[in-house]
Protein backbone atom coordinates (compact mmCIF):
# COMPACT_ATOMS: atom_id res chain seq x y z
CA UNK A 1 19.37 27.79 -13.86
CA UNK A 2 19.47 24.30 -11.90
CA UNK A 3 17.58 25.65 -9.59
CA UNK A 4 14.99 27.05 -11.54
CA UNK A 5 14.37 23.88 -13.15
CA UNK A 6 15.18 21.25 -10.51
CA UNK A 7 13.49 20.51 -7.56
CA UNK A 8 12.85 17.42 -4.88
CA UNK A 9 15.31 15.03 -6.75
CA UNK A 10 14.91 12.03 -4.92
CA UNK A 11 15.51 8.07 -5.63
CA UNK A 12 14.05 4.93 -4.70
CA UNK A 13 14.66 1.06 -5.78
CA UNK A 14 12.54 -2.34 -5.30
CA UNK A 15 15.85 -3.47 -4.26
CA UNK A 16 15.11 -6.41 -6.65
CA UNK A 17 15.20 -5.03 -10.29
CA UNK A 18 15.50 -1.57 -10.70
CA UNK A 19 16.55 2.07 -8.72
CA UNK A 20 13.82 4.89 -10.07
CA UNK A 21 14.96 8.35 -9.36
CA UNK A 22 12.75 11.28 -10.48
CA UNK A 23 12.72 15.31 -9.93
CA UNK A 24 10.07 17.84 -10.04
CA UNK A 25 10.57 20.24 -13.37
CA UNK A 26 8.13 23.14 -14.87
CA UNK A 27 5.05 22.17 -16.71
CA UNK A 28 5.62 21.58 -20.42
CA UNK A 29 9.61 20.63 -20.02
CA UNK A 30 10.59 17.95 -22.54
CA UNK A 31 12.70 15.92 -20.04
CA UNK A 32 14.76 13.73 -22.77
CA UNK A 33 15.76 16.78 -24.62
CA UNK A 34 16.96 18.86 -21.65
CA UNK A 35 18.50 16.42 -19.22
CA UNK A 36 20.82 13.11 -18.75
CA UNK A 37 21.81 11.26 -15.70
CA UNK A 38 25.32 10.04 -15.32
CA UNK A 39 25.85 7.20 -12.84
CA UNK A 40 28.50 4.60 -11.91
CA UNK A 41 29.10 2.58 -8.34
CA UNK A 42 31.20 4.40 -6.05
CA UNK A 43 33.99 2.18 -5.96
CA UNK A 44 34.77 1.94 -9.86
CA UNK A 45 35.10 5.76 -11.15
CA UNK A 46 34.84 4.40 -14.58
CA UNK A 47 32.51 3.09 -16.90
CA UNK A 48 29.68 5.95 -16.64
CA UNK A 49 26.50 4.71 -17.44
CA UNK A 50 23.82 7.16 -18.84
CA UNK A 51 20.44 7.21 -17.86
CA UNK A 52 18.10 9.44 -20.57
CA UNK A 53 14.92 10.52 -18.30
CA UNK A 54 10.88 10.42 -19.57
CA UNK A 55 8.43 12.42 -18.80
CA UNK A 56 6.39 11.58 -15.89
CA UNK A 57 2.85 10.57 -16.18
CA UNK A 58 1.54 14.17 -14.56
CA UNK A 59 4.24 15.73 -16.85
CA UNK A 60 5.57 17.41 -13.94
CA UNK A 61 8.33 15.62 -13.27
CA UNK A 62 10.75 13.49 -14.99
CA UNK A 63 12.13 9.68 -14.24
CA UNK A 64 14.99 7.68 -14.94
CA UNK A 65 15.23 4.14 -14.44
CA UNK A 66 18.67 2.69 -13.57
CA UNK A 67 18.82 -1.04 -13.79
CA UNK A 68 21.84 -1.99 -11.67
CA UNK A 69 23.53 -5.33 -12.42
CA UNK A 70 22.79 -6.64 -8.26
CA UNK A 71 21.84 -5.29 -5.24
CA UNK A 72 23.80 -5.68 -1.86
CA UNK A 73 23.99 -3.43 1.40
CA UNK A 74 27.05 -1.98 0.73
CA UNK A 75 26.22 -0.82 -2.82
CA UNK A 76 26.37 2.86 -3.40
CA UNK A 77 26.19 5.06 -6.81
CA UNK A 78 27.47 8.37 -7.81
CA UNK A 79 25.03 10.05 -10.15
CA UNK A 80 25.62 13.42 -11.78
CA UNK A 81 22.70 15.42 -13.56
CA UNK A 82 23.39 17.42 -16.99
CA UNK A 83 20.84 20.08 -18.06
CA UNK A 84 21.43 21.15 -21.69
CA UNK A 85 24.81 19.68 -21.28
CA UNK A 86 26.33 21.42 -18.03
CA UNK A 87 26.75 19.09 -15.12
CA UNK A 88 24.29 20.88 -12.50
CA UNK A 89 25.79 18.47 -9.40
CA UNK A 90 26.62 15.28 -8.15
CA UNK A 91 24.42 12.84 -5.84
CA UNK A 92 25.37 9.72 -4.27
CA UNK A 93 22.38 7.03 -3.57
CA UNK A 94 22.73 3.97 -1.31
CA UNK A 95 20.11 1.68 -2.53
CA UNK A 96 19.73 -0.19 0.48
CA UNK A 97 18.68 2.92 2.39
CA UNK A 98 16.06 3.76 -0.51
CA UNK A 99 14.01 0.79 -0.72
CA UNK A 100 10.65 0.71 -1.59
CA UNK A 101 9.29 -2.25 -1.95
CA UNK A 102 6.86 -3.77 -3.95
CA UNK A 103 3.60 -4.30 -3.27
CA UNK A 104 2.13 -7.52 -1.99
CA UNK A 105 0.62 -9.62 -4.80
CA UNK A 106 -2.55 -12.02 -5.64
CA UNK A 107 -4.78 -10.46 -2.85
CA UNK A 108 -7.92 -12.74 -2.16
CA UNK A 109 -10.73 -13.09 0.28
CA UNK A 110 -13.55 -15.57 1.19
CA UNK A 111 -15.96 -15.37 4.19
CA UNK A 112 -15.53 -18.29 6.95
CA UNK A 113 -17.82 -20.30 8.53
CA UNK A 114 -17.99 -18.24 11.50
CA UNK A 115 -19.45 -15.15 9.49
CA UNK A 116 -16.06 -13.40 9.50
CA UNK A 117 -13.93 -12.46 5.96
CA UNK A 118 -10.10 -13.80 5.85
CA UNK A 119 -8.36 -11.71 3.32
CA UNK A 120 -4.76 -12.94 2.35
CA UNK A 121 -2.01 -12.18 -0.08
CA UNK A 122 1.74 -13.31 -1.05
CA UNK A 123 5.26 -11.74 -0.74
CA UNK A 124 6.27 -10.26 -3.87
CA UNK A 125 10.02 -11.56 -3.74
CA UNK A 126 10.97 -15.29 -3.69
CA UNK A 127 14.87 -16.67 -3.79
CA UNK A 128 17.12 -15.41 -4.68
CA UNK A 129 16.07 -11.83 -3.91
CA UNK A 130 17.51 -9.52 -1.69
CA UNK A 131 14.33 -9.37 0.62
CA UNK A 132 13.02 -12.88 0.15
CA UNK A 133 12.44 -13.94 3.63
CA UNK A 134 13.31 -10.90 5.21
CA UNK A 135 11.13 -9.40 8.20
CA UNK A 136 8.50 -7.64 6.96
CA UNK A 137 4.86 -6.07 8.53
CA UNK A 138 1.56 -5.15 7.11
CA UNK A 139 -0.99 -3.22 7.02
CA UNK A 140 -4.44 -3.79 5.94
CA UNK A 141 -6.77 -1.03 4.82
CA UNK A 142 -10.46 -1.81 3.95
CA UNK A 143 -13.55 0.61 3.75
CA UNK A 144 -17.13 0.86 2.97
CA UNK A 145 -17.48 1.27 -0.88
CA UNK A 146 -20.36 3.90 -0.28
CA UNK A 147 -18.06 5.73 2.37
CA UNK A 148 -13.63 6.02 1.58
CA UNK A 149 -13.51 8.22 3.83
CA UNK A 150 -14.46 5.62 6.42
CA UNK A 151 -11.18 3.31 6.97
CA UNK A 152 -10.10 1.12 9.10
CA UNK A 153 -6.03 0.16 9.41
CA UNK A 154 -4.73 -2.33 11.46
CA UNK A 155 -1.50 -3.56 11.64
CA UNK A 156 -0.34 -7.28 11.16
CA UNK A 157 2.49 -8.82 12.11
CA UNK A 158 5.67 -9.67 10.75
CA UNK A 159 5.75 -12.76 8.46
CA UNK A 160 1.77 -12.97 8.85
CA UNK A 161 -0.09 -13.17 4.75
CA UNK A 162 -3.37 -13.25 6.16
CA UNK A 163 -5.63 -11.39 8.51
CA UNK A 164 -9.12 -11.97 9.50
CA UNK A 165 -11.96 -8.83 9.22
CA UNK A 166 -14.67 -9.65 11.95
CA UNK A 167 -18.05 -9.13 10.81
CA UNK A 168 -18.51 -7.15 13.95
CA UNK A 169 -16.20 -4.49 12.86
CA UNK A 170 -19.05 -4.27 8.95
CA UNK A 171 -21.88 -3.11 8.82
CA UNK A 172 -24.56 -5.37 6.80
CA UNK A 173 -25.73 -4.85 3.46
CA UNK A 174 -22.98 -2.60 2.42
CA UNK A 175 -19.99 -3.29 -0.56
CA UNK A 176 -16.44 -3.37 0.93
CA UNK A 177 -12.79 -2.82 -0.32
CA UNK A 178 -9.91 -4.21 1.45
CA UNK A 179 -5.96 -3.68 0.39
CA UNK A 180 -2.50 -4.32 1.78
CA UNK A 181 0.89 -3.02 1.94
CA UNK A 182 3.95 -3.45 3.49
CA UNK A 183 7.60 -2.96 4.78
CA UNK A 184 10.75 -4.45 5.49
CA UNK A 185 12.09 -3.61 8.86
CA UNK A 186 15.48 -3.62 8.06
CA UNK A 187 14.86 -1.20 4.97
CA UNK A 188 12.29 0.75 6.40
CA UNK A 189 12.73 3.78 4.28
CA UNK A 190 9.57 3.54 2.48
CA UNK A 191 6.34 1.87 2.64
CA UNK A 192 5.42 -0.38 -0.48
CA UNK A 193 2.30 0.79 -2.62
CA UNK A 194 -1.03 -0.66 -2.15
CA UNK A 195 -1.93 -3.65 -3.35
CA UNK A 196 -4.68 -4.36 -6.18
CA UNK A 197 -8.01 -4.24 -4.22
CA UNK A 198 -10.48 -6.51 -3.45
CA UNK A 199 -13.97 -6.46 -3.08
CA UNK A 200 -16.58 -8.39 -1.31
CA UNK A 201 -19.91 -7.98 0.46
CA UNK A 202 -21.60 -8.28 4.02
CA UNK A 203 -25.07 -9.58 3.86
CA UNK A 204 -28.14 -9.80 6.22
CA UNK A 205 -27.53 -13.03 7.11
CA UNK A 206 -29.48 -13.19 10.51
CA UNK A 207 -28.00 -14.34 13.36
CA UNK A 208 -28.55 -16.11 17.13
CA UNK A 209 -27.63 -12.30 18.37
CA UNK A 210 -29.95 -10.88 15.84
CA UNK A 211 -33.16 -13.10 17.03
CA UNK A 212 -32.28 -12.19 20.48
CA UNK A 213 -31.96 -8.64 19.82
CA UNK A 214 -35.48 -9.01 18.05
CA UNK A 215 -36.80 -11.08 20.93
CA UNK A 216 -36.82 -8.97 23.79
CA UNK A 217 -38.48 -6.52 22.63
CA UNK A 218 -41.18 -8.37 20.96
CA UNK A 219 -41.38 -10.76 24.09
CA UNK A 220 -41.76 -7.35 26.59
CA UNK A 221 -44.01 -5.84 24.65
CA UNK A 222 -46.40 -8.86 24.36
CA UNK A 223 -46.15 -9.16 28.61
CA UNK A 224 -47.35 -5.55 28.41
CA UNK A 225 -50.35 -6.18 26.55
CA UNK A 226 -51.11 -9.30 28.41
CA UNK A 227 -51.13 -8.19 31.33
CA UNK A 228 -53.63 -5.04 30.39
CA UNK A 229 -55.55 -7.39 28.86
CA UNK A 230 -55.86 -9.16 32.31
CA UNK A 231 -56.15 -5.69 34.12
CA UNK A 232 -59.13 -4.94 32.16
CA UNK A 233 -60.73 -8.33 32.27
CA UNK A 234 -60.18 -8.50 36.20
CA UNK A 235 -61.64 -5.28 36.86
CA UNK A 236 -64.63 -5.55 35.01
């Protein structure tokens, strides 16, 4: 029966706040009615704490979330999974090795004098948490509103909150959306979430390259007809 009705069990934690574990169950399954998760730390066999799971928001699976008193490397939990009150097995989860962080917060952007867009954002984890200060990289993600498919990604480094999108690498007149995420190299087991978007928008602002792109052409095609205009006029 457990493994009819339990599949991909699998935990994370913001290493901050909470440690979410969730498993895949058959459509329709009341999760609260048919399961409980036991868990204690590893080191103390006793008190077990109970965990009773929800739904998930696809109703497909079902989540618990276990609210540990503090976080350090050496932390580890036993958790033990009851459906319709027989234990179906044991799991151990080492919350350092699961994180997931959260996403980086209060995403802005504002275009710079040189015609350019610097987007930047904060950490989401000040003192005293766990990853406050810790190494961490980035990635940005933005893309033509008209065109998701379209994305660029480009990778920042660590301890950088900003990054700067070159107008060479937009294309005027179009809507853009940017995002971030991010990870912690020493608890690289999962990549945060993106972040809340932003939005902003490249104009046809002309430019010195823009007049000299216009230029040439004009200026060679007016030679042209100056000098048939001549032709003519010297012949006759």
């Amino acid at each position: 029966m457990a493994a009819g009705h339990v599949q991909e069990f699998a935990c994370f934690t913001d290493y901050e706040k909470e440690l979410f574990c969730h498993w895949k169950v058959p459509v329709q399954m009341n999760c609260s009615k048919k399961f409980l998760l036991y868990y204690r730390r590893e080191t103390f066999p006793v008190p077990n704490h109970v965990c009773v799971p929800e739904n998930g928001k696809d109703s497909l699976r079902c989540t618990c979330t276990i609210c540990p008193d503090y976080f350090v490397s050496g932390l580890t939990y036993r958790l033990a999974l009851q459906f319709n009150g027989t234990d179906m097995w044991n799991y151990s989860v080492t919350p350092a090795l699961v994180v997931k962080p959260r996403a980086p917060k209060n995403l802005a952007i504002e275009k710079a004098e040189n015609g350019n867009f610097n987007l930047s954002w904060e950490e989401s984890y000040a003192p005293p948490s766990m990853l406050s200060g810790q190494p961490v990289i980035y990635e940005v993600k933005y893309w033509r509103k008209q065109h998701p498919t379209e994305v660029s990604v480009k990778a920042i480094n660590y301890q950088a909150k900003s990054f700067e999108i070159t107008a060479s690498s937009l294309r005027r007149g179009y809507d853009y959306i940017a995002t971030v995420r991010c990870n912690y190299t020493d608890y690289p087991a999962y990549w945060s979430e993106w972040s809340e978007k932003v939005e902003f928008h490249y104009d046809y602002q002309v430019t010195a390259e823009d007049i000299l792109q216009m230029a040439v052409p004009v200026s060679c095609v007016l030679i042209m007809a100056v000098s048939v205009i001549c032709y003519f006029c010297f012949t006759k």
